[in-house]
N, C-alpha and C. Protein backbone atom coordinates (compact mmCIF):
# COMPACT_ATOMS: atom_id res chain seq x y z
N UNK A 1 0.82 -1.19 0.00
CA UNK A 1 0.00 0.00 0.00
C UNK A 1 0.87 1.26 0.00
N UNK A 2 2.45 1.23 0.75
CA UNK A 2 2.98 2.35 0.85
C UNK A 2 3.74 2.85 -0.73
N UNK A 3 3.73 1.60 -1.57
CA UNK A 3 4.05 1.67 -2.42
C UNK A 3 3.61 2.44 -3.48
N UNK A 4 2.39 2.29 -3.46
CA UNK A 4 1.10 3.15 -4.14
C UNK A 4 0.58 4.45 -4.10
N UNK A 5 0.61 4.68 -2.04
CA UNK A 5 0.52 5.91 -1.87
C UNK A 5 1.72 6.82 -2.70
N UNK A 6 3.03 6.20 -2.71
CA UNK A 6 3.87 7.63 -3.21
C UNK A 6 3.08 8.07 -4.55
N UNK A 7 2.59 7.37 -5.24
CA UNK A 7 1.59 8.22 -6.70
C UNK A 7 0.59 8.68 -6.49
N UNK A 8 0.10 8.70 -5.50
CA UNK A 8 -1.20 9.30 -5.22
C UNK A 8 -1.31 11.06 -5.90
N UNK A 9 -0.37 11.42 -5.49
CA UNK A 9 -0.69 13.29 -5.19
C UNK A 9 -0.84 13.40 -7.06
N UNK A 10 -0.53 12.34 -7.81
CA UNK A 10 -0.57 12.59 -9.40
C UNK A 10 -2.00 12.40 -9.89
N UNK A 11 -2.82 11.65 -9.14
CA UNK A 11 -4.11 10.75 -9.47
C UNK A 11 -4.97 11.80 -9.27
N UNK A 12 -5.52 12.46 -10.58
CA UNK A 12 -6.58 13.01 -10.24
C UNK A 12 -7.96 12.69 -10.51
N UNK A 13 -9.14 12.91 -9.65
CA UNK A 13 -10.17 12.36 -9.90
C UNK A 13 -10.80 13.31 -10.48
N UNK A 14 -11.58 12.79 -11.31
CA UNK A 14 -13.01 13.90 -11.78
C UNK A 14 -14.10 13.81 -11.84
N UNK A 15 -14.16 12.26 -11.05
CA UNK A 15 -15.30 12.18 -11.03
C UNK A 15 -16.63 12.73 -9.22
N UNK A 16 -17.53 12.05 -9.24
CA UNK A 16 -18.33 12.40 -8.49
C UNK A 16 -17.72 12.37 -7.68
N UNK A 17 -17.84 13.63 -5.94
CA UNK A 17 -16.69 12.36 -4.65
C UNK A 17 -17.81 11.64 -4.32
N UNK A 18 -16.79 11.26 -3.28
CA UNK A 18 -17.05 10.05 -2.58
C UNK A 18 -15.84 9.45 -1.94
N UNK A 19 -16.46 9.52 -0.17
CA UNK A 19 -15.59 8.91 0.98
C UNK A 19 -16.32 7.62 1.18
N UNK A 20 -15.50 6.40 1.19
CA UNK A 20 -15.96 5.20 1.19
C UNK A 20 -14.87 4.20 2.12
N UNK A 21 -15.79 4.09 2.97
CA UNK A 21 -14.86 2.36 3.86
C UNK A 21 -15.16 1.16 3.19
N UNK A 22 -14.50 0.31 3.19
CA UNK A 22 -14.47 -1.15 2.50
C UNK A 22 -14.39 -1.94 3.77
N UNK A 23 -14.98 -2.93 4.40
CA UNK A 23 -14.75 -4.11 4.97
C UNK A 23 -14.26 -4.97 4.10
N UNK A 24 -13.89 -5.92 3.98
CA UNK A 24 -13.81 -6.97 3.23
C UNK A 24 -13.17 -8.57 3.87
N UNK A 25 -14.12 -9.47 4.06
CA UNK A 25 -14.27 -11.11 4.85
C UNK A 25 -13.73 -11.53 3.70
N UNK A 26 -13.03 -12.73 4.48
CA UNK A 26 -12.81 -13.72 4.03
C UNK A 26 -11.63 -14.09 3.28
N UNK A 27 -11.32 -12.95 3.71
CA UNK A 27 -9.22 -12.91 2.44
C UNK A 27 -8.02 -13.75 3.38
N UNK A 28 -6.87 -14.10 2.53
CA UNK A 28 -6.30 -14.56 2.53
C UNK A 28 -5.30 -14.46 3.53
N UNK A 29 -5.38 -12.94 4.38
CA UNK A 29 -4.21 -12.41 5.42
C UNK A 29 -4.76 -12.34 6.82
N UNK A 30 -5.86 -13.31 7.07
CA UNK A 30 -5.99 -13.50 8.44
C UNK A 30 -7.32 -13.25 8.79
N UNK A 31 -7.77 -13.53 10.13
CA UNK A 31 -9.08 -13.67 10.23
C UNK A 31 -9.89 -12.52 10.44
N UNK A 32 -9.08 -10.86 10.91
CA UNK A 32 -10.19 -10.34 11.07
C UNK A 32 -10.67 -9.23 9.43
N UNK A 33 -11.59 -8.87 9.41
CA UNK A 33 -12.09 -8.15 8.17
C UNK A 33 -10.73 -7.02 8.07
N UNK A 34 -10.43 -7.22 6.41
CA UNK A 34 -9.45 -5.91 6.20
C UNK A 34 -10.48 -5.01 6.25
N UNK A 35 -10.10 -3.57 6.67
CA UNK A 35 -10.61 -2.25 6.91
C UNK A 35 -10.17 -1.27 5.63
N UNK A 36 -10.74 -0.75 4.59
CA UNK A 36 -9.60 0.08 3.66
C UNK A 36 -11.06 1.50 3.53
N UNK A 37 -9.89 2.27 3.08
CA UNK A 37 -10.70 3.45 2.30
C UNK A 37 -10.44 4.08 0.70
N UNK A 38 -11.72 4.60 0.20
CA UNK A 38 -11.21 5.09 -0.97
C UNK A 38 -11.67 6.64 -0.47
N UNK A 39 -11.29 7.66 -0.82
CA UNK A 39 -11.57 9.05 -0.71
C UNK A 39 -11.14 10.32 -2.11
N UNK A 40 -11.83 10.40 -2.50
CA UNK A 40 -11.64 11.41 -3.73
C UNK A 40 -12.20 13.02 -3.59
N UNK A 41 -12.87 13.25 -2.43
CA UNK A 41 -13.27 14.80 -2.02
C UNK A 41 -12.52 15.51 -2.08
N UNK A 42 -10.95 15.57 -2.22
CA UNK A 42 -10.34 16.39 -2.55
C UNK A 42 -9.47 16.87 -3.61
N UNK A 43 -10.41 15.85 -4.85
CA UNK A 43 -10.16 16.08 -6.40
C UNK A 43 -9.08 14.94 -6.51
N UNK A 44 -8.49 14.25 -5.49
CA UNK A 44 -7.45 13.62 -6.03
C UNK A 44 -8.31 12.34 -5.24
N UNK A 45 -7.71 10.85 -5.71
CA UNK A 45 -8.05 9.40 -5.22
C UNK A 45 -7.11 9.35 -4.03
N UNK A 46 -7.27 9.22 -3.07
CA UNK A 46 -6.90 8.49 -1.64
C UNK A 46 -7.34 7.34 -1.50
N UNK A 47 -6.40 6.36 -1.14
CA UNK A 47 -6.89 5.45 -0.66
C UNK A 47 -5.94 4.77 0.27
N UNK A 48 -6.27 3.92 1.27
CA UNK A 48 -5.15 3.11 2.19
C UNK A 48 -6.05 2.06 3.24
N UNK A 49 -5.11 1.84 3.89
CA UNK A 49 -5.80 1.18 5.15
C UNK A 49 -6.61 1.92 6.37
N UNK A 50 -7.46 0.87 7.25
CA UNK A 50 -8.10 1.95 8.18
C UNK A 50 -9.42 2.01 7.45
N UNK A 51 -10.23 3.45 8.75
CA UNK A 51 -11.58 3.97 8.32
C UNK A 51 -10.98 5.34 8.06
N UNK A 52 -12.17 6.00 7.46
CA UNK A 52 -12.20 7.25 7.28
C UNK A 52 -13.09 7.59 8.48
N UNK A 53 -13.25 8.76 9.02
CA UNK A 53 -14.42 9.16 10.24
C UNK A 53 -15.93 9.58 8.71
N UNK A 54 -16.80 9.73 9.72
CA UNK A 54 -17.92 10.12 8.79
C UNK A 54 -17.53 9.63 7.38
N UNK A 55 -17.91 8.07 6.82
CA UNK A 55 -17.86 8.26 5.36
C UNK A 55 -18.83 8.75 4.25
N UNK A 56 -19.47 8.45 2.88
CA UNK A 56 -20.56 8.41 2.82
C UNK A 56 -21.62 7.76 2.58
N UNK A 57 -20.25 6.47 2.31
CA UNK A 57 -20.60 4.95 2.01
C UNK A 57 -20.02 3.93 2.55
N UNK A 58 -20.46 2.93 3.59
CA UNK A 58 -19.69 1.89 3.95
C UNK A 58 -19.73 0.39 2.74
N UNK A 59 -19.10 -0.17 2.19
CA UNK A 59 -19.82 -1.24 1.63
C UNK A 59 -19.01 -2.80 2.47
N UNK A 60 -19.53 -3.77 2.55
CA UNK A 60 -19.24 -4.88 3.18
C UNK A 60 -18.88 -6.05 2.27
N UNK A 61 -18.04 -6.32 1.92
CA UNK A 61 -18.47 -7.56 0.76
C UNK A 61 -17.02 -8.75 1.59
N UNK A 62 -17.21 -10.33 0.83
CA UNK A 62 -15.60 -11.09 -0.02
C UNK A 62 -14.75 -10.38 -0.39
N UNK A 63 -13.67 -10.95 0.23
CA UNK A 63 -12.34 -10.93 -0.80
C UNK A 63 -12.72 -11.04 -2.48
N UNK A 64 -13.61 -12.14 -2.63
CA UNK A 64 -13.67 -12.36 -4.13
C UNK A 64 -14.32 -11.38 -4.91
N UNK A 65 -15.68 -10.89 -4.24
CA UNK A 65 -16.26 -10.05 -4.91
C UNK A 65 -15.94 -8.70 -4.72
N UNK A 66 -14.46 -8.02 -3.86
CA UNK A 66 -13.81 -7.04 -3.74
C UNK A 66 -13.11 -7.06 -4.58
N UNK A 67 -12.78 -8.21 -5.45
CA UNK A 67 -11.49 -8.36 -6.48
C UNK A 67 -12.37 -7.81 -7.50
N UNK A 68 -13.29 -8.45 -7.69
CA UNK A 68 -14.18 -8.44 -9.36
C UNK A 68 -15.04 -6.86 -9.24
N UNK A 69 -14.97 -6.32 -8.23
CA UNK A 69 -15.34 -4.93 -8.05
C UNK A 69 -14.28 -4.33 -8.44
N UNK A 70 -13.05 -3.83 -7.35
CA UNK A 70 -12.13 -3.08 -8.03
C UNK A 70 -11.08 -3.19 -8.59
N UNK A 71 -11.07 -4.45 -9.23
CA UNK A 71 -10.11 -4.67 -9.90
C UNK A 71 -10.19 -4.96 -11.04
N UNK A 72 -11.03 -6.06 -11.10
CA UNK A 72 -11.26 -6.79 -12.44
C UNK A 72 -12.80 -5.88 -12.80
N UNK A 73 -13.46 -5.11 -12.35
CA UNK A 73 -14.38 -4.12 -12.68
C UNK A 73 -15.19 -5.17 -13.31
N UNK A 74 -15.79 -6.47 -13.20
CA UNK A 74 -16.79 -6.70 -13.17
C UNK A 74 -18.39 -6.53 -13.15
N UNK A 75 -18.99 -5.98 -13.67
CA UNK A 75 -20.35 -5.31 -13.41
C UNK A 75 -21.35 -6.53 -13.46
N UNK A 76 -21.62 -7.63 -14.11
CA UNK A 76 -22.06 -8.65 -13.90
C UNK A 76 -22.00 -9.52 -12.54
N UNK A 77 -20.98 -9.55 -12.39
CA UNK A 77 -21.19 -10.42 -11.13
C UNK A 77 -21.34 -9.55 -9.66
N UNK A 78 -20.89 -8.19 -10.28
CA UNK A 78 -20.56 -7.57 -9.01
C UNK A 78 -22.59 -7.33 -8.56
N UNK A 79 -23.28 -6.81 -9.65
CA UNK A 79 -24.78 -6.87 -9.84
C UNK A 79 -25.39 -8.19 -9.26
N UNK A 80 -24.83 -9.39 -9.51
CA UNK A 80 -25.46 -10.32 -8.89
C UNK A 80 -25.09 -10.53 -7.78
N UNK A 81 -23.58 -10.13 -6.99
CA UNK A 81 -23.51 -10.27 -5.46
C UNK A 81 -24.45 -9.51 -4.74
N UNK A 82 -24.59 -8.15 -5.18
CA UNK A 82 -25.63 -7.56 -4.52
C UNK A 82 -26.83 -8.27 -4.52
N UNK A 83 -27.57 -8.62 -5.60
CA UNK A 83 -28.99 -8.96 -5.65
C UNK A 83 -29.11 -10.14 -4.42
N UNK A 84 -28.14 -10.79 -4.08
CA UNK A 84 -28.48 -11.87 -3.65
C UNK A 84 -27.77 -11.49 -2.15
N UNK A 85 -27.25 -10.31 -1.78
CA UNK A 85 -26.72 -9.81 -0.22
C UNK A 85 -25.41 -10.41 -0.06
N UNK A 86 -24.93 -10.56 -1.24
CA UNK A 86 -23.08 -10.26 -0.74
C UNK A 86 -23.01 -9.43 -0.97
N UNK A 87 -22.92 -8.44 -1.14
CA UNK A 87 -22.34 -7.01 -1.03
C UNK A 87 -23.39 -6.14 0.05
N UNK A 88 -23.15 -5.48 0.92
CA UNK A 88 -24.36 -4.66 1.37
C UNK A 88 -23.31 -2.82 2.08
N UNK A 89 -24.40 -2.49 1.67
CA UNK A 89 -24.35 -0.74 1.75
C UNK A 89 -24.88 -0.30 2.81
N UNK A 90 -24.35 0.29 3.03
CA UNK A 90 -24.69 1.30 4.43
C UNK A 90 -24.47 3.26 4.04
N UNK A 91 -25.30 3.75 4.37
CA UNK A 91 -25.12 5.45 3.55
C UNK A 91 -25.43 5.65 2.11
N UNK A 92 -25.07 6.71 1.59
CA UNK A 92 -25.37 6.90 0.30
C UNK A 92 -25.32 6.63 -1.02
N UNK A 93 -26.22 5.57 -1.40
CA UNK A 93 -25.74 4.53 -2.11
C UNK A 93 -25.68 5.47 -3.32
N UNK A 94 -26.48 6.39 -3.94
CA UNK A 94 -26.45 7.14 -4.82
C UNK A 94 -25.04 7.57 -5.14
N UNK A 95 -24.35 8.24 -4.41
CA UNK A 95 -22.85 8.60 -4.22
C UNK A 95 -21.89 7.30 -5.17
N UNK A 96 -22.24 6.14 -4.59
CA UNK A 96 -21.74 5.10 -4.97
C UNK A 96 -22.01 4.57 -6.78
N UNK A 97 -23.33 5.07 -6.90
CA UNK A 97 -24.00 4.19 -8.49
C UNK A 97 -23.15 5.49 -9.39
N UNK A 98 -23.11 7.02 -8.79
CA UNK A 98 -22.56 7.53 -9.90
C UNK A 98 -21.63 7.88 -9.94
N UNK A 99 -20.57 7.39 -8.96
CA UNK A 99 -19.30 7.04 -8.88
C UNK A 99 -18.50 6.06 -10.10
N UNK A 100 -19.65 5.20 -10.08
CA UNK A 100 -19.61 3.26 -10.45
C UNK A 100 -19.86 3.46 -12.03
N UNK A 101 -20.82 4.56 -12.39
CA UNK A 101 -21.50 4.64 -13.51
C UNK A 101 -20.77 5.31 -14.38
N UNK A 102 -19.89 5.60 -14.01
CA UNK A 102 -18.52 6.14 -15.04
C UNK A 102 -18.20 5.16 -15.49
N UNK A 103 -18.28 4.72 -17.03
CA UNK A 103 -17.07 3.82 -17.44
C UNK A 103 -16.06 4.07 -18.30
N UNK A 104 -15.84 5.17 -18.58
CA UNK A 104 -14.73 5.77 -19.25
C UNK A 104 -13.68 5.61 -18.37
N UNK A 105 -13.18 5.18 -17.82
CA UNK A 105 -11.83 4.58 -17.12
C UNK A 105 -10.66 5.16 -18.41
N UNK A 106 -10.08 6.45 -17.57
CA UNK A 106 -9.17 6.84 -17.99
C UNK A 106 -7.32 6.20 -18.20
N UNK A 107 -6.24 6.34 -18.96
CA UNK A 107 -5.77 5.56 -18.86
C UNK A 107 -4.49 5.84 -17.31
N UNK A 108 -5.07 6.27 -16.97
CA UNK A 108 -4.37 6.88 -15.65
C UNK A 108 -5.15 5.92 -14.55
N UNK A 109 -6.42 5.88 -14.77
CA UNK A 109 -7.05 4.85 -13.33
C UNK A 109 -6.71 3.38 -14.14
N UNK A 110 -6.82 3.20 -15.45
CA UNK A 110 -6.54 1.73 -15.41
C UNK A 110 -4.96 1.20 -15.45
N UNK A 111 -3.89 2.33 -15.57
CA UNK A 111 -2.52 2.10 -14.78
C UNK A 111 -2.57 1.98 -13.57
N UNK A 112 -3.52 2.78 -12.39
CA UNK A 112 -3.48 2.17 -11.24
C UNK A 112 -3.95 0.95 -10.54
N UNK A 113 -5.03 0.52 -11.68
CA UNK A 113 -5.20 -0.78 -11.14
C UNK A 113 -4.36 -2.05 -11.38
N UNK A 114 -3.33 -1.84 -12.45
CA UNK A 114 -2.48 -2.38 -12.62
C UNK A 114 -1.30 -2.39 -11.99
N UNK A 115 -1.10 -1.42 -11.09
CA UNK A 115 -0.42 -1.05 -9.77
C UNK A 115 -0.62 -1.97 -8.99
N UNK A 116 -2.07 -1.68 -8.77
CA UNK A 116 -2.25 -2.21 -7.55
C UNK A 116 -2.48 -4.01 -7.38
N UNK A 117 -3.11 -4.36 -8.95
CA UNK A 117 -2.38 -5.58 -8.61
C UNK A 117 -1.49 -6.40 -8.67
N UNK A 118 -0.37 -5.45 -9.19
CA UNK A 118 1.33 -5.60 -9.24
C UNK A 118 1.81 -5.81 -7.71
N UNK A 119 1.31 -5.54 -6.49
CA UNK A 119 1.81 -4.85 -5.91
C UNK A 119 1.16 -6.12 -4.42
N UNK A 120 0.64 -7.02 -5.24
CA UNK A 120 -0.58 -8.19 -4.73
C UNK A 120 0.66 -9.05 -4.65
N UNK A 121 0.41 -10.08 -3.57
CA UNK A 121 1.31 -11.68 -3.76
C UNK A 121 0.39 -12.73 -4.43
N UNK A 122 -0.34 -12.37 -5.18
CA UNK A 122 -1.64 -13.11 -5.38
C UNK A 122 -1.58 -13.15 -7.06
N UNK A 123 -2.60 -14.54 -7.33
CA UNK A 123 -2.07 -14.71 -9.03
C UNK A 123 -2.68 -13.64 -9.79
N UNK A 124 -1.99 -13.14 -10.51
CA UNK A 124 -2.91 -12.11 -11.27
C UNK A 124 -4.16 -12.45 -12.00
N UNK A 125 -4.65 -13.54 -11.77
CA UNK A 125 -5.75 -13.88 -12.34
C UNK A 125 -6.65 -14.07 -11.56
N UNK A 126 -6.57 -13.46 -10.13
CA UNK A 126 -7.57 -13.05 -8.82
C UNK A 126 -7.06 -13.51 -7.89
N UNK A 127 -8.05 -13.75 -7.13
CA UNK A 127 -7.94 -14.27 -5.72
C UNK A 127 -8.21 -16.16 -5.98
């Protein structure tokens, strides 16, 4: 993660904000839920370990369906974890759909996801 943060201050966002905690069960580094945040309110992407105070979205999901969310950007399956309550929201989910509803993925966010799963001990072909 510290690896990542040094590029941060370059990452700019443009899209909607949005302060968001991630839980995420069931991964590979031990038993209790990783804690992470994403934060873009201040035009740039933050993200790390930890909570944010006041977010505006908590979401809860898997390791697996955290992969196929922000990584592998999945919209199919990520649509069916929800329908069926793997994924669940807490706060402003609106914040979240037009966050999500961007798919012009610039080539600056899809170098960072390639960062970030450079940066994984895990096969690049998920979890």
């Amino acid at each position: 993660m510290e690896e990542l943060r040094k590029d941060q201050p370059e990452f700019i966002s443009t899209g909607p904000q949005l302060r968001m905690n991630v839980k995420i069960s069931g991964h590979p580094f031990g038993d209790a839920p990783l804690r992470l945040h994403l934060d873009n309110a201040q035009g740039r992407l933050l993200f790390g370990s930890g909570a944010l105070e006041g977010p505006d979205l908590v979401l809860s999901t898997t390791y697996d369906i955290a992969w196929d969310l922000f990584l592998e950007q999945e919209p199919e399956g990520v649509m069916e974890a929800f329908m069926i309550g793997d994924i669940m929201l807490q706060g402003d989910v609106v914040k979240l759909i037009a966050a999500f509803a961007r798919q012009d993925a610039s080539a600056q966010t899809l170098d960072l996801m390639d960062k970030v799963v450079g940066v994984t001990d895990l096969n690049p072909e998920g979890p």
